[in-house]
C-alpha atoms as a PDB file:
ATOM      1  CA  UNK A   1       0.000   0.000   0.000  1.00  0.00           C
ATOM      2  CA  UNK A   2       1.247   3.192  -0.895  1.00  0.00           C
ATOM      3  CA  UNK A   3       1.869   6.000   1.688  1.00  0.00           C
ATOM      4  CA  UNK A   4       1.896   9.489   1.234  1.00  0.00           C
ATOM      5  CA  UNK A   5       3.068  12.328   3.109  1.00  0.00           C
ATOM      6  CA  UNK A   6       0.453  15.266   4.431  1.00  0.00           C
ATOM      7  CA  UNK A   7       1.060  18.171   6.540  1.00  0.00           C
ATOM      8  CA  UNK A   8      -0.735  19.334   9.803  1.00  0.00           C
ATOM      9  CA  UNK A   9      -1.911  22.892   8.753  1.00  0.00           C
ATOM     10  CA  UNK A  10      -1.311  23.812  12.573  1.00  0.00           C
ATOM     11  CA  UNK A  11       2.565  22.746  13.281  1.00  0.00           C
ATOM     12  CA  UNK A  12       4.000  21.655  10.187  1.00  0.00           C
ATOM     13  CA  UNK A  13       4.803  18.386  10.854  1.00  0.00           C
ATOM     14  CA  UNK A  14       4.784  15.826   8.362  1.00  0.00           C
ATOM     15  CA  UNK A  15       2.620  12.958   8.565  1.00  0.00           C
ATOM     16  CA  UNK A  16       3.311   9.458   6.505  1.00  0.00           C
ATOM     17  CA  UNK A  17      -0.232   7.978   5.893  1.00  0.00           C
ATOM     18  CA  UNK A  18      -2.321   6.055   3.385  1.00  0.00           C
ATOM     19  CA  UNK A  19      -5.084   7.615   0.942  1.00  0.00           C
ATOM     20  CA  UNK A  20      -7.675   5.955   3.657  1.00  0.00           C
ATOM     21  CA  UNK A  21      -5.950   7.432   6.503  1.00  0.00           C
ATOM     22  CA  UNK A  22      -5.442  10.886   4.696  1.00  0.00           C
ATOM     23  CA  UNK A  23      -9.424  10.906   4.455  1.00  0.00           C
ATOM     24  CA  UNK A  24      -9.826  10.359   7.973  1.00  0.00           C
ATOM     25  CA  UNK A  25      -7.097  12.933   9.173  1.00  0.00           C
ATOM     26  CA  UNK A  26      -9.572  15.287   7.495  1.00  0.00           C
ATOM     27  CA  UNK A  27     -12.978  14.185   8.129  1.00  0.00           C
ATOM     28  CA  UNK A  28     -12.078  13.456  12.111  1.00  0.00           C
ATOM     29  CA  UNK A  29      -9.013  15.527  12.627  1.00  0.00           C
ATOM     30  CA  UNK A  30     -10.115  18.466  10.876  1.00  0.00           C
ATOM     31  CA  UNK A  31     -11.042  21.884  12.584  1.00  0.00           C
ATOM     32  CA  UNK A  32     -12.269  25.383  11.325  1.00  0.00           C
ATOM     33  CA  UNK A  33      -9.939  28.309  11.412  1.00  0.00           C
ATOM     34  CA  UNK A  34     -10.373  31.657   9.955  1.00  0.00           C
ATOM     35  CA  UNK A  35     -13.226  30.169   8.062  1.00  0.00           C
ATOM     36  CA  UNK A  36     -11.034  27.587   6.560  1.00  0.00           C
ATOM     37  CA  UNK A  37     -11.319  23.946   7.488  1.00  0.00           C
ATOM     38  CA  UNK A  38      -7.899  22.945   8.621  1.00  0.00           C
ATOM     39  CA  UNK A  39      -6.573  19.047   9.229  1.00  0.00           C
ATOM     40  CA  UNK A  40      -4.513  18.579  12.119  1.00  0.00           C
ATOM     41  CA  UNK A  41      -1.896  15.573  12.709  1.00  0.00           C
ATOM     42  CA  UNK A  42      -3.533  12.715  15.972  1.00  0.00           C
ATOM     43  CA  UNK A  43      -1.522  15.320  18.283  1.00  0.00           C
ATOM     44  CA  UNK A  44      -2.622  18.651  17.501  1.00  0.00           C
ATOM     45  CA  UNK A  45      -6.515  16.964  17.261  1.00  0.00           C
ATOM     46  CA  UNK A  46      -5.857  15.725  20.713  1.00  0.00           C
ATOM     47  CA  UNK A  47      -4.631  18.381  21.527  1.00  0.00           C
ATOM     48  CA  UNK A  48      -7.685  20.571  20.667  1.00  0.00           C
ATOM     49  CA  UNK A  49      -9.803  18.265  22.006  1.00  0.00           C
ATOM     50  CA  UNK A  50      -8.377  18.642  25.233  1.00  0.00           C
ATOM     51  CA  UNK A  51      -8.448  22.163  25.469  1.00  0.00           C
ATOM     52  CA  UNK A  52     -12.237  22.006  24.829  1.00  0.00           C
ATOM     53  CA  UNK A  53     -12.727  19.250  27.257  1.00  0.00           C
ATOM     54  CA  UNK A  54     -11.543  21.232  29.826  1.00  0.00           C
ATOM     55  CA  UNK A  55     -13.382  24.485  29.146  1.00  0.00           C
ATOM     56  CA  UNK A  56     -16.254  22.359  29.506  1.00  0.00           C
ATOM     57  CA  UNK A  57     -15.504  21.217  32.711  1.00  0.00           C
ATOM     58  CA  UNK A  58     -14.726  24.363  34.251  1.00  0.00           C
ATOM     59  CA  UNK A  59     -18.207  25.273  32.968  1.00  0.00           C
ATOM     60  CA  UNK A  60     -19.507  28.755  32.631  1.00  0.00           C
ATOM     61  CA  UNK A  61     -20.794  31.298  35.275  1.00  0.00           C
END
């Protein structure tokens, strides 16, 4: 299977991964930014995730 390289749009890194697992980089690991949908490397996605998980538990007042 072939493997291709993509970039995170947030850090730079590069990312080897397959056609299937480019799609799903974008489609789950995608976010909007500026008004431009973004994809993100597992880390940065995590990452994010993270940072809204705990906004949410602090809740709002």
């Amino acid at each position: 299977m072939k493997e291709y390289l993509c970039e995170c749009e947030r850090c730079g890194k590069e990312v080897p991964t397959t056609l299937a697992g480019y799609a799903r980089m974008v489609l789950r690991n995608s976010a909007r930014i500026d008004g431009k949908a973004r994809a993100l490397c597992p880390e940065c996605a995590e990452s994010l995730r993270a940072w809204f998980l705990a906004g949410a538990a602090e809740g709002r007042e």
